[in-house]
Protein backbone atom coordinates (compact mmCIF):
# COMPACT_ATOMS: atom_id res chain seq x y z
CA UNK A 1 -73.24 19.22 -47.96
CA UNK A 2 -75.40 22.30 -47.00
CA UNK A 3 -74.19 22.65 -43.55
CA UNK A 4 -70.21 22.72 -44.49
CA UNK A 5 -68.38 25.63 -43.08
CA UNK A 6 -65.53 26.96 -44.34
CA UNK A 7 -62.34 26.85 -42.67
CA UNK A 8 -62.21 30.97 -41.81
CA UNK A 9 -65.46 30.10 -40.69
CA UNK A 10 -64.71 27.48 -38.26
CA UNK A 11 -62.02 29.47 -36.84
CA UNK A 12 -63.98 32.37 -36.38
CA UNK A 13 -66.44 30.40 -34.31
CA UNK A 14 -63.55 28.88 -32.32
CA UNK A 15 -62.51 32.04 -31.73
CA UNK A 16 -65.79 33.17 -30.54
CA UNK A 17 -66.57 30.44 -28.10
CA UNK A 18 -63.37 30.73 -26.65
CA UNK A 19 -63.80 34.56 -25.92
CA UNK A 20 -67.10 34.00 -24.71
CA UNK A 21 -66.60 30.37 -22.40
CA UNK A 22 -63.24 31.01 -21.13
CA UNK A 23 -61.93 33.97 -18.42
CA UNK A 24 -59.93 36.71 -19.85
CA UNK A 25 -56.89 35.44 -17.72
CA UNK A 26 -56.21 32.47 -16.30
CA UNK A 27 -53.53 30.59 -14.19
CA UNK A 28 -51.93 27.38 -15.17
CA UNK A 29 -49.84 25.01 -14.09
CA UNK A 30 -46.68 23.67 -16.65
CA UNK A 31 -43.23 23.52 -17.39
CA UNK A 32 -41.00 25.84 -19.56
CA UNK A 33 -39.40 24.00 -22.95
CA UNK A 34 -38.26 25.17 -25.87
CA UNK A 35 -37.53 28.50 -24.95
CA UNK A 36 -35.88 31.03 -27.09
CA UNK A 37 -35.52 34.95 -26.91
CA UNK A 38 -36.09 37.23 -30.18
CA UNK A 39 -34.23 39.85 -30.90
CA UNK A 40 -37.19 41.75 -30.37
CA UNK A 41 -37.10 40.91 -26.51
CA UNK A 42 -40.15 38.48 -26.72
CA UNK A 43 -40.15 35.48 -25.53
CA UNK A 44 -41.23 32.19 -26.99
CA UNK A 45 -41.71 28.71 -25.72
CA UNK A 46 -44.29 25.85 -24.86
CA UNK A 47 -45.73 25.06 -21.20
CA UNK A 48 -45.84 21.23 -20.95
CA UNK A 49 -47.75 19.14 -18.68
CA UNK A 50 -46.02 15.60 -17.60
CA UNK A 51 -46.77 12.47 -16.09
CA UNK A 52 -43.43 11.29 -15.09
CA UNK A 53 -41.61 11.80 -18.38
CA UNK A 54 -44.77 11.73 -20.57
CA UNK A 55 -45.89 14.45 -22.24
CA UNK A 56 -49.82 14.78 -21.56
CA UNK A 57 -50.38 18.22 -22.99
CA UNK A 58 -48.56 21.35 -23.96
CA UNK A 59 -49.52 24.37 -25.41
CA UNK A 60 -47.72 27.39 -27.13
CA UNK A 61 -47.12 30.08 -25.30
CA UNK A 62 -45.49 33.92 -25.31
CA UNK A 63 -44.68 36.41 -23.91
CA UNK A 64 -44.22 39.90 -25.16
CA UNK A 65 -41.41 41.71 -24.72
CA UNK A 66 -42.81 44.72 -22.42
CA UNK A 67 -44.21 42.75 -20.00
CA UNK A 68 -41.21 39.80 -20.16
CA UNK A 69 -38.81 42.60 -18.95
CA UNK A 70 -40.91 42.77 -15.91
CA UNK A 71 -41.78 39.93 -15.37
CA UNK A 72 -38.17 38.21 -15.58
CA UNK A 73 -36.51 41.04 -13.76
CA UNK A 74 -38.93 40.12 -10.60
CA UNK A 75 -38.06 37.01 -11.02
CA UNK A 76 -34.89 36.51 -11.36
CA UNK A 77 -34.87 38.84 -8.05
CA UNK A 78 -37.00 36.36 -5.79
CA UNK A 79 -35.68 33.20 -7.01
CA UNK A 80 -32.18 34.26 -7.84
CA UNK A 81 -32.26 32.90 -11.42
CA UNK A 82 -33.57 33.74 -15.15
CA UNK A 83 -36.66 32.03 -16.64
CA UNK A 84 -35.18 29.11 -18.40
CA UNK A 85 -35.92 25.48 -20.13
CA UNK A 86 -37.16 22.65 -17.00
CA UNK A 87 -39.01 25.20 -14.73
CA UNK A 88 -42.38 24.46 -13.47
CA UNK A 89 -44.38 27.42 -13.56
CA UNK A 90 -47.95 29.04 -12.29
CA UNK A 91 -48.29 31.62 -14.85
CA UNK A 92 -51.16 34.10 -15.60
CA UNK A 93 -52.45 33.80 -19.17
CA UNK A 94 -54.56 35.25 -21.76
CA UNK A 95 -56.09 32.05 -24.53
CA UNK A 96 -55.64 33.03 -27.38
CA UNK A 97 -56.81 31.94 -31.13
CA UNK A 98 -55.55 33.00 -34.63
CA UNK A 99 -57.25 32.02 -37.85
CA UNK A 100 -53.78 30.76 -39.02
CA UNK A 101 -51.50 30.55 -36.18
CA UNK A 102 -53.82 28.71 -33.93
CA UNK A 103 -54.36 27.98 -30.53
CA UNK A 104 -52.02 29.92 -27.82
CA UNK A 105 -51.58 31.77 -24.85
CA UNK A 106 -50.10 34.98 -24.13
CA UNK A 107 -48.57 34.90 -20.71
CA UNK A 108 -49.33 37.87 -18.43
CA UNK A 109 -47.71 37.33 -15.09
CA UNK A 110 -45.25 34.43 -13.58
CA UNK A 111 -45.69 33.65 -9.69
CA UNK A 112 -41.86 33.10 -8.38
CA UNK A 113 -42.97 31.91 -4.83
CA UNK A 114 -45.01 28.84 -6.86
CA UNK A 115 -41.62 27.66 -8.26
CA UNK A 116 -39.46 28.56 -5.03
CA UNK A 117 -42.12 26.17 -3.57
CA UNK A 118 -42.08 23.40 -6.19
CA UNK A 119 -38.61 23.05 -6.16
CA UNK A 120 -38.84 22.84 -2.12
CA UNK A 121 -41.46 20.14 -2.87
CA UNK A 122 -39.39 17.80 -5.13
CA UNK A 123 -36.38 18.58 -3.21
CA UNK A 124 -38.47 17.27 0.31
CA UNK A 125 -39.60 14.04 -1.50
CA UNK A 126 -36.34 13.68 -2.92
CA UNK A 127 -34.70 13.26 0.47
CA UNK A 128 -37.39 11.16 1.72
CA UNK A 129 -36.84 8.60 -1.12
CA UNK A 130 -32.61 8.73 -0.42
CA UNK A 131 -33.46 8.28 3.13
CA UNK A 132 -36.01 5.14 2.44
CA UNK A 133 -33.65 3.83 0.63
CA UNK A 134 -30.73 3.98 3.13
CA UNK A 135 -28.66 6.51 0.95
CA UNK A 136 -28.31 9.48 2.42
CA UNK A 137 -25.27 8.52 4.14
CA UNK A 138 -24.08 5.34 2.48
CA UNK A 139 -21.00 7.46 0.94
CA UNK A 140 -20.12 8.78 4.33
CA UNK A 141 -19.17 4.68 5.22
CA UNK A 142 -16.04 5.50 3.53
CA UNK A 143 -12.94 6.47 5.80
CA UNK A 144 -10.98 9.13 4.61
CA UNK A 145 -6.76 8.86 4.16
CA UNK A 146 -4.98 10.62 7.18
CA UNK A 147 -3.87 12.78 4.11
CA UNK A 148 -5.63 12.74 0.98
CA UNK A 149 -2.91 13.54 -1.47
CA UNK A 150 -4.24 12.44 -4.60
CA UNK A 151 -7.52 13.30 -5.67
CA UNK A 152 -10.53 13.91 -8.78
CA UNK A 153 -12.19 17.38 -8.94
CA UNK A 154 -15.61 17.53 -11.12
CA UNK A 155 -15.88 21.37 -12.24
CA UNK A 156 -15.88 23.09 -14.95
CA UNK A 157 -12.86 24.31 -15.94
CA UNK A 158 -13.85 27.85 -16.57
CA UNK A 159 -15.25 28.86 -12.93
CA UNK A 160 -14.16 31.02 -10.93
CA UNK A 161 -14.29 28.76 -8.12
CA UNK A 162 -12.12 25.95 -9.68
CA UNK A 163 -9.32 28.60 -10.52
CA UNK A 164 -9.79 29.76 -6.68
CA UNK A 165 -9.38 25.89 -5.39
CA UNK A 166 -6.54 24.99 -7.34
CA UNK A 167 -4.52 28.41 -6.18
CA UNK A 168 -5.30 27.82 -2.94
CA UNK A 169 -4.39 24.06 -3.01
CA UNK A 170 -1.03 24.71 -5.23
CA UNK A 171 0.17 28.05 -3.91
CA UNK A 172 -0.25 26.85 0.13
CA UNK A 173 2.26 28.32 2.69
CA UNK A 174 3.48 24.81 3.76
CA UNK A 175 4.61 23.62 0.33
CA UNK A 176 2.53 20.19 0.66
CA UNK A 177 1.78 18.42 -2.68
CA UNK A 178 -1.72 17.26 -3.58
CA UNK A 179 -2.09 15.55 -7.30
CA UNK A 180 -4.93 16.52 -8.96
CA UNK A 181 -7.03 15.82 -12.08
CA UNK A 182 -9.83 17.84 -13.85
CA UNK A 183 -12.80 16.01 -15.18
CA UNK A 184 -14.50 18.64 -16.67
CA UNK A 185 -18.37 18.99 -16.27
CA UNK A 186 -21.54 21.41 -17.35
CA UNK A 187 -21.94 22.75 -13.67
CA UNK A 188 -26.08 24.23 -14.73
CA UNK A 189 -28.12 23.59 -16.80
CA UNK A 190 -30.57 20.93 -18.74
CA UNK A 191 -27.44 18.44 -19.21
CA UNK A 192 -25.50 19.27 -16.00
CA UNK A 193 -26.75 16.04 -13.89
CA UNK A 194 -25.75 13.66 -16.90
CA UNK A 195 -23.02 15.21 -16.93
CA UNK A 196 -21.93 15.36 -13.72
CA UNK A 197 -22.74 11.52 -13.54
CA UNK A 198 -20.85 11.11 -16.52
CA UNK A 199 -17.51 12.55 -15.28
CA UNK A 200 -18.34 10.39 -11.90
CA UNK A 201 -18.07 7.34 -14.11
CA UNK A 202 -14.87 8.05 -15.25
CA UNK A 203 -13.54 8.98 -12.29
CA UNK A 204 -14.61 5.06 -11.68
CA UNK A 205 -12.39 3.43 -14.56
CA UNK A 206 -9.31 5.32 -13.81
CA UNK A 207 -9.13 5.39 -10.28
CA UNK A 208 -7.08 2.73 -9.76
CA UNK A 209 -4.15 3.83 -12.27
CA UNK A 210 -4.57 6.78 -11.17
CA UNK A 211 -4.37 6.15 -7.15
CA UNK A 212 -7.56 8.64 -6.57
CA UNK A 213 -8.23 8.76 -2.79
CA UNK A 214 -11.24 10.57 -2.76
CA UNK A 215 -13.46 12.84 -5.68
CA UNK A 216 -14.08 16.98 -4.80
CA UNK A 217 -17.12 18.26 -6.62
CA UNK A 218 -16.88 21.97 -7.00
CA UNK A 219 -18.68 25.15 -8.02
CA UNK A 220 -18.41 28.72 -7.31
CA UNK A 221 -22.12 29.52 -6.14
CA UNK A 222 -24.60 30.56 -8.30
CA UNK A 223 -28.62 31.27 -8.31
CA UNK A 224 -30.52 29.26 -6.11
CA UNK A 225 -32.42 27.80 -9.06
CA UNK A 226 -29.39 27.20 -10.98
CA UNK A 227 -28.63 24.83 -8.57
CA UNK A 228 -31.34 22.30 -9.11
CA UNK A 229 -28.88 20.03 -10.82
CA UNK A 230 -27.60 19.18 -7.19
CA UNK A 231 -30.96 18.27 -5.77
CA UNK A 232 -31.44 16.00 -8.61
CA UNK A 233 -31.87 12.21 -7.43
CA UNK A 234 -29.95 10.52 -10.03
CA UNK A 235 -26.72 12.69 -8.93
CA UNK A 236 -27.43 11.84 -5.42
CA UNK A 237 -27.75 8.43 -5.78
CA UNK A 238 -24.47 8.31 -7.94
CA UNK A 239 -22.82 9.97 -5.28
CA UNK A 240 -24.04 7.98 -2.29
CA UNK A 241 -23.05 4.69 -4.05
CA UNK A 242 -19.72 5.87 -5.38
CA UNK A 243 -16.44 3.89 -4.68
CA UNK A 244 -15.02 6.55 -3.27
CA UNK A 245 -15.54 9.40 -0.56
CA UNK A 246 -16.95 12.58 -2.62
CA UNK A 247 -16.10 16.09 -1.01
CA UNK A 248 -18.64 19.14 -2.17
CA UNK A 249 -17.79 22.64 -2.28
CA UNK A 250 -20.44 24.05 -4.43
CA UNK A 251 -20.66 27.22 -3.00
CA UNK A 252 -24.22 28.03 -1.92
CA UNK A 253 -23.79 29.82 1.66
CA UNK A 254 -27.98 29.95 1.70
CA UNK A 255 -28.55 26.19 1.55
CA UNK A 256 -27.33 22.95 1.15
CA UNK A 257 -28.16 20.69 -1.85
CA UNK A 258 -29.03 17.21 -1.79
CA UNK A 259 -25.87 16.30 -3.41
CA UNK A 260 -24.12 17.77 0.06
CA UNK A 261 -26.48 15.66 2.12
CA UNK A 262 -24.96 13.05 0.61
CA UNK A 263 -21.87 13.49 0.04
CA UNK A 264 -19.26 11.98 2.53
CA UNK A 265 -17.65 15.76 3.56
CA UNK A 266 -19.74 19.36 2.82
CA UNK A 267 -18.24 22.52 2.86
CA UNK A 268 -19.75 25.69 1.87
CA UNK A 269 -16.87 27.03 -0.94
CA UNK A 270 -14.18 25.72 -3.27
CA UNK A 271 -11.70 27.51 -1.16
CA UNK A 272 -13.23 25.56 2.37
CA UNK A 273 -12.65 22.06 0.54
CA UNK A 274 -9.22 23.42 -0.29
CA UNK A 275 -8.79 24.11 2.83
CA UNK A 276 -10.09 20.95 4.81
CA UNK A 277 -7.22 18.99 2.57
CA UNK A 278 -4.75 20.75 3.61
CA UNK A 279 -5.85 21.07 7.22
CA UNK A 280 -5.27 17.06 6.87
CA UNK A 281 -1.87 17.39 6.44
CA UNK A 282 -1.52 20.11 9.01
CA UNK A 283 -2.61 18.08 11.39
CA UNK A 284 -0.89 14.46 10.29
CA UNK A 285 2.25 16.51 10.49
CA UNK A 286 1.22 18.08 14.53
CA UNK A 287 0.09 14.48 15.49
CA UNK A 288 3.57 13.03 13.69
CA UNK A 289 5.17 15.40 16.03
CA UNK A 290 3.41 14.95 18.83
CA UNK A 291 4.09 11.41 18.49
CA UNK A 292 7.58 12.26 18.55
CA UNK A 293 7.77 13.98 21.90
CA UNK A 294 5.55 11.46 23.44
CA UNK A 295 7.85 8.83 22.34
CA UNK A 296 10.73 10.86 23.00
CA UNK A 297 9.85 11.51 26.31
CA UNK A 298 8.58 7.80 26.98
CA UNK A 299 11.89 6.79 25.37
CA UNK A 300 13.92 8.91 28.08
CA UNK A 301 11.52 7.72 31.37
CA UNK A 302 12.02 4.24 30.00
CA UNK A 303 15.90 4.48 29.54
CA UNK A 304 15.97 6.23 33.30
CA UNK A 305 13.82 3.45 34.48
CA UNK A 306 16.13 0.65 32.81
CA UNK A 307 19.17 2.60 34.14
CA UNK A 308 18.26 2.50 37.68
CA UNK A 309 17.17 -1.12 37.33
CA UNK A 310 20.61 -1.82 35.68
CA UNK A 311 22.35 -0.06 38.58
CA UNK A 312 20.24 -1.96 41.20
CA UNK A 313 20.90 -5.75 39.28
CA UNK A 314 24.66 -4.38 38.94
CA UNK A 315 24.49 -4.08 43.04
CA UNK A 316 22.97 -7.36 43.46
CA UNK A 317 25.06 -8.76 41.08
CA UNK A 318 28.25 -7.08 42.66
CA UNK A 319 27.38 -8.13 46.55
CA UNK A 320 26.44 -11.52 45.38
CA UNK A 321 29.30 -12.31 43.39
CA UNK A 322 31.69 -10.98 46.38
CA UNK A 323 29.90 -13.29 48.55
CA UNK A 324 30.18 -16.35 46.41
CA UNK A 325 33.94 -15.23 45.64
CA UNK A 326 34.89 -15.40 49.40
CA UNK A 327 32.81 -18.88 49.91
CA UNK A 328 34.61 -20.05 46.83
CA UNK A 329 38.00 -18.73 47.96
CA UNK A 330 37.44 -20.39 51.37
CA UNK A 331 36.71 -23.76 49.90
CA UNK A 332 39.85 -23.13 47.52
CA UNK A 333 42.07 -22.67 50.76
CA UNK A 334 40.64 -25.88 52.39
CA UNK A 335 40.87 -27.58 49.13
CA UNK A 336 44.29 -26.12 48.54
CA UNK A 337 45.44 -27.39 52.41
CA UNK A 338 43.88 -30.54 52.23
CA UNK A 339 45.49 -31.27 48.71
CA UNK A 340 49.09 -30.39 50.46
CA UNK A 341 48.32 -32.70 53.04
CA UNK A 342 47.05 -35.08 50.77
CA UNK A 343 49.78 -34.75 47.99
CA UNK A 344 52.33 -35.10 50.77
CA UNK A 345 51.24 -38.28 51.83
CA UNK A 346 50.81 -39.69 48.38
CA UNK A 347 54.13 -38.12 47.60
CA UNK A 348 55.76 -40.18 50.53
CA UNK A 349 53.87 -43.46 49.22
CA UNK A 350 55.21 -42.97 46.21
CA UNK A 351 58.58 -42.56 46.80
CA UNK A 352 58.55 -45.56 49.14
CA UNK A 353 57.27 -47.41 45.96
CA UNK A 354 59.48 -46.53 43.97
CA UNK A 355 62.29 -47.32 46.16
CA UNK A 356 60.92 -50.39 46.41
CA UNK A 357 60.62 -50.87 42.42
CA UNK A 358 63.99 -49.38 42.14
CA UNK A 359 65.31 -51.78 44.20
CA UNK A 360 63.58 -54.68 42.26
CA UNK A 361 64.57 -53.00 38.76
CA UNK A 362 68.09 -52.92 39.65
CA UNK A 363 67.88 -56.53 41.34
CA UNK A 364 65.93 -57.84 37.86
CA UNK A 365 68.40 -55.53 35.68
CA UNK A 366 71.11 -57.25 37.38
CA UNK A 367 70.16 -61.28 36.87
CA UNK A 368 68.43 -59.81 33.20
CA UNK A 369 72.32 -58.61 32.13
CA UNK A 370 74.21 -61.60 33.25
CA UNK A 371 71.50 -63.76 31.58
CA UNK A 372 72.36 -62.20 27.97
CA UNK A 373 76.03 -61.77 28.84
CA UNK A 374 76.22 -65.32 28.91
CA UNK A 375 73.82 -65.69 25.92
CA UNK A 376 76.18 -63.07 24.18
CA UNK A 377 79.86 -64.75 25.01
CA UNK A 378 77.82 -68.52 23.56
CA UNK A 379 76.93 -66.67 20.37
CA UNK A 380 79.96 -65.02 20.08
CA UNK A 381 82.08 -68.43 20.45
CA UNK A 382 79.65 -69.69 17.48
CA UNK A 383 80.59 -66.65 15.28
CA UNK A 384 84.03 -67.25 16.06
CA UNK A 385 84.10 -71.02 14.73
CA UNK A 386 82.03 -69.83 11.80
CA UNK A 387 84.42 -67.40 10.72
CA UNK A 388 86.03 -68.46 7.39
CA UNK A 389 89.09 -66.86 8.45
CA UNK A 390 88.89 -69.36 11.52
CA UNK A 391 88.09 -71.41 8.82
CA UNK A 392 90.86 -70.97 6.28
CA UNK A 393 93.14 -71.05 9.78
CA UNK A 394 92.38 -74.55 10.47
CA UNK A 395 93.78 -75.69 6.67
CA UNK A 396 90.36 -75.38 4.69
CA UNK A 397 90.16 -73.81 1.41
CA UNK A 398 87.05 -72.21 -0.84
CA UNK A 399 86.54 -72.46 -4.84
CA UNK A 400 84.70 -70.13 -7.03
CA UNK A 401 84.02 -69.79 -10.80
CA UNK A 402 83.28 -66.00 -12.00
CA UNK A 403 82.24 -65.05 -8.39
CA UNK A 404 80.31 -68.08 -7.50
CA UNK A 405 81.00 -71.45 -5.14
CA UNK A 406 81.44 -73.91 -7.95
CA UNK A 407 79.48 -75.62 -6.19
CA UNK A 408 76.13 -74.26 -7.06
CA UNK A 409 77.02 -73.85 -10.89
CA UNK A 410 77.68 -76.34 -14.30
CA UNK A 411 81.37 -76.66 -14.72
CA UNK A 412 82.73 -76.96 -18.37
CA UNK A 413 85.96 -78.23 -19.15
CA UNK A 414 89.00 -75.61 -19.70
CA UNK A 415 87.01 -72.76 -17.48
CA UNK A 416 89.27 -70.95 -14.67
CA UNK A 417 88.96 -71.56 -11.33
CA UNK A 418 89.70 -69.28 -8.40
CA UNK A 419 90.98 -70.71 -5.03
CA UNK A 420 91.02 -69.24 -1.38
CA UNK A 421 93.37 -69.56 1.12
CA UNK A 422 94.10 -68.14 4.50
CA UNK A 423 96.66 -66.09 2.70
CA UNK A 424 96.61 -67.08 -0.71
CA UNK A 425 94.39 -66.85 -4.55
CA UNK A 426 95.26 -69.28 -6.45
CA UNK A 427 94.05 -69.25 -10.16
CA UNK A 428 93.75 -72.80 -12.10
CA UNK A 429 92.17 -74.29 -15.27
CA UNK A 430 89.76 -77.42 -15.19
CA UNK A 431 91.43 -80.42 -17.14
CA UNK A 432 88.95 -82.92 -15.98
CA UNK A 433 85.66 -83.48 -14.51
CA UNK A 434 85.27 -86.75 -12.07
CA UNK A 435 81.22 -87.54 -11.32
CA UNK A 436 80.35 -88.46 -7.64
């Protein structure tokens, strides 16, 4: 084709058009990624523009190492942090275009106050969506133990802050005894909100075995900017709809983070939230003794009060029984005279009756005696006449065989016989045997 261009060529009028359309500098309006540091003191990265987490544009961007020391120094001093990956930005540039590099833009100046004021921006609508939602204080609808003495701390493991906590928590003047557990998070930084919600979670699974009473999330202060994971509303709501109250120390005297608006308990430091736990035992143990004296004391006015009612029953009881006593030992007396009189009439009946009885006992005994007396001397005339001895007296003899009257056995001829008389045994042998 006649009209083709070469490549060079194409760049060159790029290049042209651009230094002839476009400003010298110009300010735009992206986020920081991929950014690195040479050893040279530049400074590489992209500026991104998003829509939600789509990427609609970016562009590659530098900036050299003169002006980046600057330029980062004065900003680090307003907004209290470095330049780093996640920022948005307004930041002055120069387009450029190289034949075989390409399209970028060399970054002149970076406006601190724009990203102080972005960040107050999302952090606004941030609290406006919690508070739609009804989540700024759902965690606060916990109720914290009297005394928390087992909890889960979120730090990371290397701050200064944690180290801080835990000496103040372990090496307290009182000796009380909180368990506690590290779960160990990025506290900054790109990944710090996943993990933050990350160690939340397991916090979750283990609470139970564990007995956790409530979480602490701590952090010993930092840039303002460095912060940003805390006003992040995936953290928040994680927090607000945790199962248990969360206590935040993170440290930021200037301002509170959303995570602290949310949170059931905020206190500025590590050392504060140290601090407020053992405060709670401090005070259990003053109201445990308080309770104490007040019952003590209640215990004593109640034992006077049952004392003197004791003593006042034990005077009614004492003047009423005396009074019943007498009645009753008047009423014994009459009872006691009456029953003389009484006994010594009955006693004078009595005898008459049985003088009367007496007399008919010994009158019956009498006729009763000479009744058997006569029955006795009849019987007595009838043993007599049955006697054998009267018997054998009057001529009459008796006959046995071995012991027995022969006449209740079978006599056999030549068997001995044995016979009685009055004074007399006669022995004799049977010859005969004469039927009747």
């Amino acid at each position: 084709m006649q009209n083709a261009r070469s490549i060079s060529e194409l760049n060159r009028l790029i290049q042209q058009a651009l230094e002839t359309e476009l400003d010298p500098v110009i300010w735009v309006i992206g986020e920081i990624t991929d950014f690195r540091q040479a050893p040279q003191g530049h400074a590489y990265f992209e500026l991104v523009e998003k829509q939600g987490n789509t990427v609609q544009a970016k562009i590659k961007a530098n900036l050299w190492s003169f002006a980046y020391r600057s330029v980062a120094a004065r900003f680090e001093s307003v907004t209290g942090s470095s330049i780093k990956n996640g920022m948005k930005v307004l930041a002055q540039v120069a387009v450029n275009f190289h034949p075989v590099y390409g399209l970028s833009i060399n970054v002149k100046d970076i406006d601190p106050s724009f990203s102080l004021g972005e960040r107050a921006r999302i952090r606004q609508e941030t609290i406006e969506k919690l508070t739609q939602e009804g989540l700024l204080r759902l965690n606060a609808r916990h109720s914290l133990a009297a005394v928390i003495q087992k909890i889960a701390i979120i730090s990371s493991p290397t701050a200064a802050g944690y180290g801080d906590f835990v000496n103040q928590l372990e090496n307290n003047s009182y000796g009380y005894q909180v368990y506690h557990k590290l779960f160990p998070s990025a506290m900054q930084g790109n990944e710090a909100v996943a993990s933050l919600i990350k160690s939340l979670e397991q916090i979750d699974a283990v609470k139970e075995e564990l007995g956790i009473e409530a979480v602490v999330m701590i952090r010993g202060g930092g840039a303002q900017l460095d912060l940003d994971c805390f006003d992040d509303y995936r953290l928040a709501a994680k927090i607000a709809n945790f199962s248990l109250p969360v206590l935040t120390g993170i440290g930021h005297e200037r301002d509170e983070s959303i995570a602290d608006l949310v949170a059931h308990t905020k206190l500025k430091t590590p050392t504060a939230v140290a601090e407020f736990l053992l405060s709670g035992f401090r005070e259990f143990e003053e109201n445990l003794g308080l309770a104490m004296l007040r019952l003590d004391r209640a215990t004593r006015q109640k034992l006077s009060e049952e004392q003197n009612n004791i003593q006042q029953v034990a005077h009614q009881v004492k003047a009423i029984s005396e009074g019943r006593m007498k009645l009753e030992a008047e009423k014994l007396n009459s009872s006691v005279s009456r029953i003389r009189i009484s006994g010594k009439n009955i006693l004078q009946i009595q005898e008459n009756n049985l003088a009367s009885v007496e007399k008919n006992m010994v009158r019956g005994l009498d006729s009763f005696l000479q009744k058997h007396n006569q029955k006795l001397e009849a019987k007595e005339l009838l043993l007599r006449q049955l006697n054998p001895a009267a018997i054998f007296a009057r001529g009459y003899t008796r006959t046995e065989i071995n012991g027995k009257p022969v006449g209740t056995v079978k006599l056999q001829l030549g068997e001995e016989l044995q016979t009685y008389t009055s004074n007399q045994k006669i022995s004799s042998t049977i010859t005969q045997i004469e039927e009747k």
